[in-house]
N, C-alpha and C. Protein backbone atom coordinates (compact mmCIF):
# COMPACT_ATOMS: atom_id res chain seq x y z
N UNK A 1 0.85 -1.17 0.00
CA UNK A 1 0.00 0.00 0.00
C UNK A 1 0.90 1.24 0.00
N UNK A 2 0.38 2.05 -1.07
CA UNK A 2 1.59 3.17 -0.89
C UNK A 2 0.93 4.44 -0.24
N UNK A 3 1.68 5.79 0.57
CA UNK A 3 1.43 6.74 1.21
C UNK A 3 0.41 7.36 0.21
N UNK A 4 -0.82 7.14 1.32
CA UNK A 4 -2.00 8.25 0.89
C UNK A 4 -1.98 9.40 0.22
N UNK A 5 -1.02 10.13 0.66
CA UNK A 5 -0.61 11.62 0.01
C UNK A 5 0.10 11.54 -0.95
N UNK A 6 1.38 10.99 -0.80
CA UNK A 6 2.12 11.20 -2.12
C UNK A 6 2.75 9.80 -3.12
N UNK A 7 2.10 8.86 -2.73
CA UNK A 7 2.48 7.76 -3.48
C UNK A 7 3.22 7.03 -3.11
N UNK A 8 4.12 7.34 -2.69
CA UNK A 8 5.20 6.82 -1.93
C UNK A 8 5.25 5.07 -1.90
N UNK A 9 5.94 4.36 -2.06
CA UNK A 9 6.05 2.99 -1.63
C UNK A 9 6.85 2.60 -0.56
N UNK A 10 6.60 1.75 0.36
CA UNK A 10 7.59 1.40 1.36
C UNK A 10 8.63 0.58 0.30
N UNK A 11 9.32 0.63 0.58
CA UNK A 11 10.55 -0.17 0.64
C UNK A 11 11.17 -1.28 1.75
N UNK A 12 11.73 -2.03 1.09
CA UNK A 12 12.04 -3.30 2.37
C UNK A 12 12.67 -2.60 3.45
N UNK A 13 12.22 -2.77 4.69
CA UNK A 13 12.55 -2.01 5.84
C UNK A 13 14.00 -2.52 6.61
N UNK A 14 14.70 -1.75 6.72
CA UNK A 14 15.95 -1.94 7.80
C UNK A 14 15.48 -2.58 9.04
N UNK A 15 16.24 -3.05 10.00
CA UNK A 15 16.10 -3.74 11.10
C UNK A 15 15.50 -2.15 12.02
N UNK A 16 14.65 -2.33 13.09
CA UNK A 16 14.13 -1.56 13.89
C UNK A 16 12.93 -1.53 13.39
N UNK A 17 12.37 -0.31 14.04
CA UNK A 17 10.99 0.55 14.05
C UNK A 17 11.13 1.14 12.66
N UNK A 18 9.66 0.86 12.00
CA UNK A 18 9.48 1.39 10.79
C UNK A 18 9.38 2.71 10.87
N UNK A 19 9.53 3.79 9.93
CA UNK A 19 9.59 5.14 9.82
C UNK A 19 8.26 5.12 9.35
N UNK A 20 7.90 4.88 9.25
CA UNK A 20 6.20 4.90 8.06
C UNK A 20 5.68 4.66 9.14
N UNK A 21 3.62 5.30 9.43
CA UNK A 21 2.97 5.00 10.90
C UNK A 21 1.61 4.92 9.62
N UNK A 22 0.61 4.85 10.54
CA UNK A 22 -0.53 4.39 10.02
C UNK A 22 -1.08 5.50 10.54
N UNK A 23 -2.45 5.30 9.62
CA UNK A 23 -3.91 6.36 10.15
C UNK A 23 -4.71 5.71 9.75
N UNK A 24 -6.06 6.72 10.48
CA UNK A 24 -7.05 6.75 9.07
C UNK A 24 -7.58 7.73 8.62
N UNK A 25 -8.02 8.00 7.26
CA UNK A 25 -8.56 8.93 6.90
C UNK A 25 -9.99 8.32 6.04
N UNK A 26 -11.15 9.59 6.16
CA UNK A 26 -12.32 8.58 5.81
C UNK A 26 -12.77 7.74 6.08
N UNK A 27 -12.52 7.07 7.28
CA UNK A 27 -12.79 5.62 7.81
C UNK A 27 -12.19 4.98 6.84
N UNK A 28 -11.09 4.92 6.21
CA UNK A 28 -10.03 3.89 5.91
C UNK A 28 -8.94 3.84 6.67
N UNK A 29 -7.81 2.40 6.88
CA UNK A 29 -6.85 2.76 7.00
C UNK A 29 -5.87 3.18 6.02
N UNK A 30 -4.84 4.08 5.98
CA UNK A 30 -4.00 4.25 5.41
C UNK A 30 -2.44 4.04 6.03
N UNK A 31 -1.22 4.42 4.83
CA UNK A 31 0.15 4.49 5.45
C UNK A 31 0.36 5.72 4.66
N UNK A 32 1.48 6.46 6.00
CA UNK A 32 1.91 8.00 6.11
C UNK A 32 3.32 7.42 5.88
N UNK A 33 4.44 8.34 5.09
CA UNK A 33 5.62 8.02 4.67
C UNK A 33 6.31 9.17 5.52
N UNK A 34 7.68 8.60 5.76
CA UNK A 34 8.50 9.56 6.71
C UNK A 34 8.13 11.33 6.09
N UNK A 35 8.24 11.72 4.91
CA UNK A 35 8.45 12.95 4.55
C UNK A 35 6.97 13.40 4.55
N UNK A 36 5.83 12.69 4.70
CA UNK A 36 4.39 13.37 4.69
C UNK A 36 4.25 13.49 5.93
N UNK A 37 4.70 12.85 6.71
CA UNK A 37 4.38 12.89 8.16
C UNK A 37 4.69 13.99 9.34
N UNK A 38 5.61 14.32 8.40
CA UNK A 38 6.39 15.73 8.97
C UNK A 38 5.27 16.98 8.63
N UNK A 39 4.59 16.65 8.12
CA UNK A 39 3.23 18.18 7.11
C UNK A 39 2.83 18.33 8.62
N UNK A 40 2.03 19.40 8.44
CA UNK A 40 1.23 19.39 9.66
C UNK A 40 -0.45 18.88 9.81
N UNK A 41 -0.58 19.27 7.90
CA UNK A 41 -2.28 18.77 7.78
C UNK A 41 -2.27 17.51 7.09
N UNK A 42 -2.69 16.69 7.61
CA UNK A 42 -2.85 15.39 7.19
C UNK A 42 -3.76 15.38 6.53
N UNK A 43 -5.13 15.72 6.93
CA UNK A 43 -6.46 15.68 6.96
C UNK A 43 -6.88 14.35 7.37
N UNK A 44 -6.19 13.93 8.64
CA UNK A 44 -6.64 12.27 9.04
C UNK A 44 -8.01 12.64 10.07
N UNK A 45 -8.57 11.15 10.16
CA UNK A 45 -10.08 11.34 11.02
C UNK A 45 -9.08 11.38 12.39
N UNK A 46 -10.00 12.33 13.14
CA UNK A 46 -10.34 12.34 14.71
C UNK A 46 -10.76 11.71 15.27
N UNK A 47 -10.91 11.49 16.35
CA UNK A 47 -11.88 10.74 17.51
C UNK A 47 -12.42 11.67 17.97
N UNK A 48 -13.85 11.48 17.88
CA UNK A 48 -15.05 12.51 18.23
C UNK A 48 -14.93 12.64 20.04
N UNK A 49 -14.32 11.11 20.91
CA UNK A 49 -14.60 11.41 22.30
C UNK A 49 -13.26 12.43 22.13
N UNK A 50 -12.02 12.34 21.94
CA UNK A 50 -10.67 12.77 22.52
C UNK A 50 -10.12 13.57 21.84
N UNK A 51 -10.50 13.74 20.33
CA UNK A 51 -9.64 14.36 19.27
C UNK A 51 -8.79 14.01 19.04
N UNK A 52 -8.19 12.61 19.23
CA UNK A 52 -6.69 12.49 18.78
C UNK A 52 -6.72 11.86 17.14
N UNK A 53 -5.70 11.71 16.47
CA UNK A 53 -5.69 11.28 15.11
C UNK A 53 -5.11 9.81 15.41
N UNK A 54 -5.08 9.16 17.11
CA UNK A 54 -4.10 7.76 16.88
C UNK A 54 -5.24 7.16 16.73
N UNK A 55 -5.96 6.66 15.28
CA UNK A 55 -6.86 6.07 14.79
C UNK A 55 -6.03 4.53 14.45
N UNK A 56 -7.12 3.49 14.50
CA UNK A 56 -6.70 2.00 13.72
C UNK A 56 -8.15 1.86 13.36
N UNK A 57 -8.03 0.89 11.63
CA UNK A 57 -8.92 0.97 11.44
C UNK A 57 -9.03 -0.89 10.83
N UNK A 58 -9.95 -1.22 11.44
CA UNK A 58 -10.08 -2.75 10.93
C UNK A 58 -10.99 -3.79 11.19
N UNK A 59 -11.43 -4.57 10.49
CA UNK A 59 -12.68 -5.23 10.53
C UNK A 59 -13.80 -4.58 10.75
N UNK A 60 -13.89 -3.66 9.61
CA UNK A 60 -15.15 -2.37 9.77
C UNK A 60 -15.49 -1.70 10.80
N UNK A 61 -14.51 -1.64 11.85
CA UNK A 61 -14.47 -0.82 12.99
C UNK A 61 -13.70 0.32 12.95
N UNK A 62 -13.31 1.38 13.30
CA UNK A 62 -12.85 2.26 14.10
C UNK A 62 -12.57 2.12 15.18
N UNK A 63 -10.84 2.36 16.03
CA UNK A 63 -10.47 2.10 17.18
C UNK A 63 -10.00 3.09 17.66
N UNK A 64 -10.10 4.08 18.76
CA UNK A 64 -8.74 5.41 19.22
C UNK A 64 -7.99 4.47 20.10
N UNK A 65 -6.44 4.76 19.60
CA UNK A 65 -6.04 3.98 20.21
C UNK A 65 -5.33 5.28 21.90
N UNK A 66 -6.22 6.41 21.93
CA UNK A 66 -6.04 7.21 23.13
C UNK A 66 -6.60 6.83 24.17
N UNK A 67 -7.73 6.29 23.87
CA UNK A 67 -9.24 6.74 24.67
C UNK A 67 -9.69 5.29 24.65
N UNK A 68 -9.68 4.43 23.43
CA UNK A 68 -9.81 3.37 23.29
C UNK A 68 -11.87 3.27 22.84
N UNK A 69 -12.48 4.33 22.31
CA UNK A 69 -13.21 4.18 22.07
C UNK A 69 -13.37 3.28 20.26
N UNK A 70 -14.55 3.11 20.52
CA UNK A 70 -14.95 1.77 19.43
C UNK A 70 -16.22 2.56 18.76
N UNK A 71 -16.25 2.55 16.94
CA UNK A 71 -17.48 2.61 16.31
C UNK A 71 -17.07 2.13 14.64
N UNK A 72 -18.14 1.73 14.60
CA UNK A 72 -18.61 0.90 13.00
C UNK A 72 -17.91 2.30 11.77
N UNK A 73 -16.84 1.70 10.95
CA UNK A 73 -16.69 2.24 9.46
C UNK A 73 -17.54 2.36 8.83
N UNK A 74 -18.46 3.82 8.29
CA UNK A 74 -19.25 3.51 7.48
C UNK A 74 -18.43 3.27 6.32
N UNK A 75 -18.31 2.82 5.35
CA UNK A 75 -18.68 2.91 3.91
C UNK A 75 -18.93 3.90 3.41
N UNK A 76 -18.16 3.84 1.80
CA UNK A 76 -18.66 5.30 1.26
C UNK A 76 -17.56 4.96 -0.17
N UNK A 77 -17.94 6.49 -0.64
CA UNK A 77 -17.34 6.58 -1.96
C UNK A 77 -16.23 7.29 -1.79
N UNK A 78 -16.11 7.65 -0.20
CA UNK A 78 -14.84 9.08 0.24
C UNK A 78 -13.54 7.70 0.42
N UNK A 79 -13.28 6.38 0.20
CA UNK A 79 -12.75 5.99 1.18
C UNK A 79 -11.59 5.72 -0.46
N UNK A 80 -10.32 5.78 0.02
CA UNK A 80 -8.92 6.45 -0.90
C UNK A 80 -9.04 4.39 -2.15
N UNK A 81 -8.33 4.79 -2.75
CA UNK A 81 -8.71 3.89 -3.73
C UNK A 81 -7.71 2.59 -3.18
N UNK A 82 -7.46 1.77 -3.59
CA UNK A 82 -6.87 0.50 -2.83
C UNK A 82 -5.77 -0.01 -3.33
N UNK A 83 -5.18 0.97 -4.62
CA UNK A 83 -3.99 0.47 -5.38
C UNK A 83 -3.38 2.06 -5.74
N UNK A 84 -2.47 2.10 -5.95
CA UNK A 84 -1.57 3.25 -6.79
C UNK A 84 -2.11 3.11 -8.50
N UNK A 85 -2.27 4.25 -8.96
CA UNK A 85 -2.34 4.50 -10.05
C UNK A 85 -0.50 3.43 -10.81
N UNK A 86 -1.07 2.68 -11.76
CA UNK A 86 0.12 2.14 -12.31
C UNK A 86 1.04 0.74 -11.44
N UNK A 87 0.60 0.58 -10.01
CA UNK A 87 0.96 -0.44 -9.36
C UNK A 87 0.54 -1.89 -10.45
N UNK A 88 -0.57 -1.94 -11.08
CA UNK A 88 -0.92 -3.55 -11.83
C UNK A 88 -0.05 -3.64 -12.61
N UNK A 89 0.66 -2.39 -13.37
CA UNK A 89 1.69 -2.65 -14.62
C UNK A 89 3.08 -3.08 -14.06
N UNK A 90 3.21 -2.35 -12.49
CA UNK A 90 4.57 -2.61 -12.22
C UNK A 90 4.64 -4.26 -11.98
N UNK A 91 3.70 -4.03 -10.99
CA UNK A 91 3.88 -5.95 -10.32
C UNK A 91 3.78 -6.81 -11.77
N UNK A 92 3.19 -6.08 -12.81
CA UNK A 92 3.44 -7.28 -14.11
C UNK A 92 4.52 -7.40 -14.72
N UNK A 93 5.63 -5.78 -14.55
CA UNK A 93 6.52 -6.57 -15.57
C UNK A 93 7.39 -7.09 -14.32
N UNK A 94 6.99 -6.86 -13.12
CA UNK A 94 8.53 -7.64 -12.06
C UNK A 94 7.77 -8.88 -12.06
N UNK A 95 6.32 -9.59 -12.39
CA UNK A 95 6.53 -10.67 -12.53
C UNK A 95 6.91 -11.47 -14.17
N UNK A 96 7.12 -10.84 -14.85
CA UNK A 96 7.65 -11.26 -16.26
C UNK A 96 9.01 -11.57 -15.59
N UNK A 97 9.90 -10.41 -15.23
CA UNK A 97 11.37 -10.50 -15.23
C UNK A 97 11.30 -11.74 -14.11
N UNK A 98 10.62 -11.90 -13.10
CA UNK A 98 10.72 -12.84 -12.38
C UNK A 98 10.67 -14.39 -12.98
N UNK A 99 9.77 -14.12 -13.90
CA UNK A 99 9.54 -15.90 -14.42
C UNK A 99 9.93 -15.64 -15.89
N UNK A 100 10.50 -14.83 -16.25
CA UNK A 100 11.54 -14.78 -17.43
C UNK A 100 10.34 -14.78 -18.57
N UNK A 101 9.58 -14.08 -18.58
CA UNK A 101 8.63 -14.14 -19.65
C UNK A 101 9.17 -13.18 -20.35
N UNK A 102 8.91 -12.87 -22.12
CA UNK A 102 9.18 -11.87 -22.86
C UNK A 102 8.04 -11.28 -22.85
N UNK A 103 7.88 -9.79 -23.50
CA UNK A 103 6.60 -9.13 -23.25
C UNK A 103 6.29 -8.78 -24.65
């Protein structure tokens, strides 16, 4: 999954703590990349009890992970698309070069 904002792809991670953190925005989850994270406006969801942005989002729930309150993801058409523009072409030709196909 690449950074919501700017595309970004993780890369295979060094030993430690990942630089990349999670959110959500829209009642999705997303991933924030070291250099977006530094912005100040995310535009990530809140928690209505606490205001904080330490959102997790999964199995159609909403979690703060401040406050620890719990509510249902709605659904919608706001929620960020699920691939990178151009990700199907890449993973095709690294699986050509992988299984040695010509194109």
């Amino acid at each position: 999954m690449p950074c919501f904002s700017c595309g970004a792809r993780q890369t295979d991670p060094v030993r430690g703590a990942s630089p990349w953190t999670r959110g959500v925005r829209h009642q999705a989850q997303v991933l924030i990349c070291p250099d977006c994270r530094r912005m100040h406006d995310l535009d990530l969801d809140t928690c209505s009890s606490c205001s904080s942005a330490a959102l997790i989002c999964r199995l159609g729930e909403v979690e703060c992970r401040s406050c620890g309150a719990v509510w249902l993801a709605r659904g919608g058409d706001e929620q960020p698309p699920s691939c990178a523009p151009g990700l199907a072409d890449e993973v095709e030709a690294a699986l050509a070069r992988v299984l040695r196909r010509v194109p």
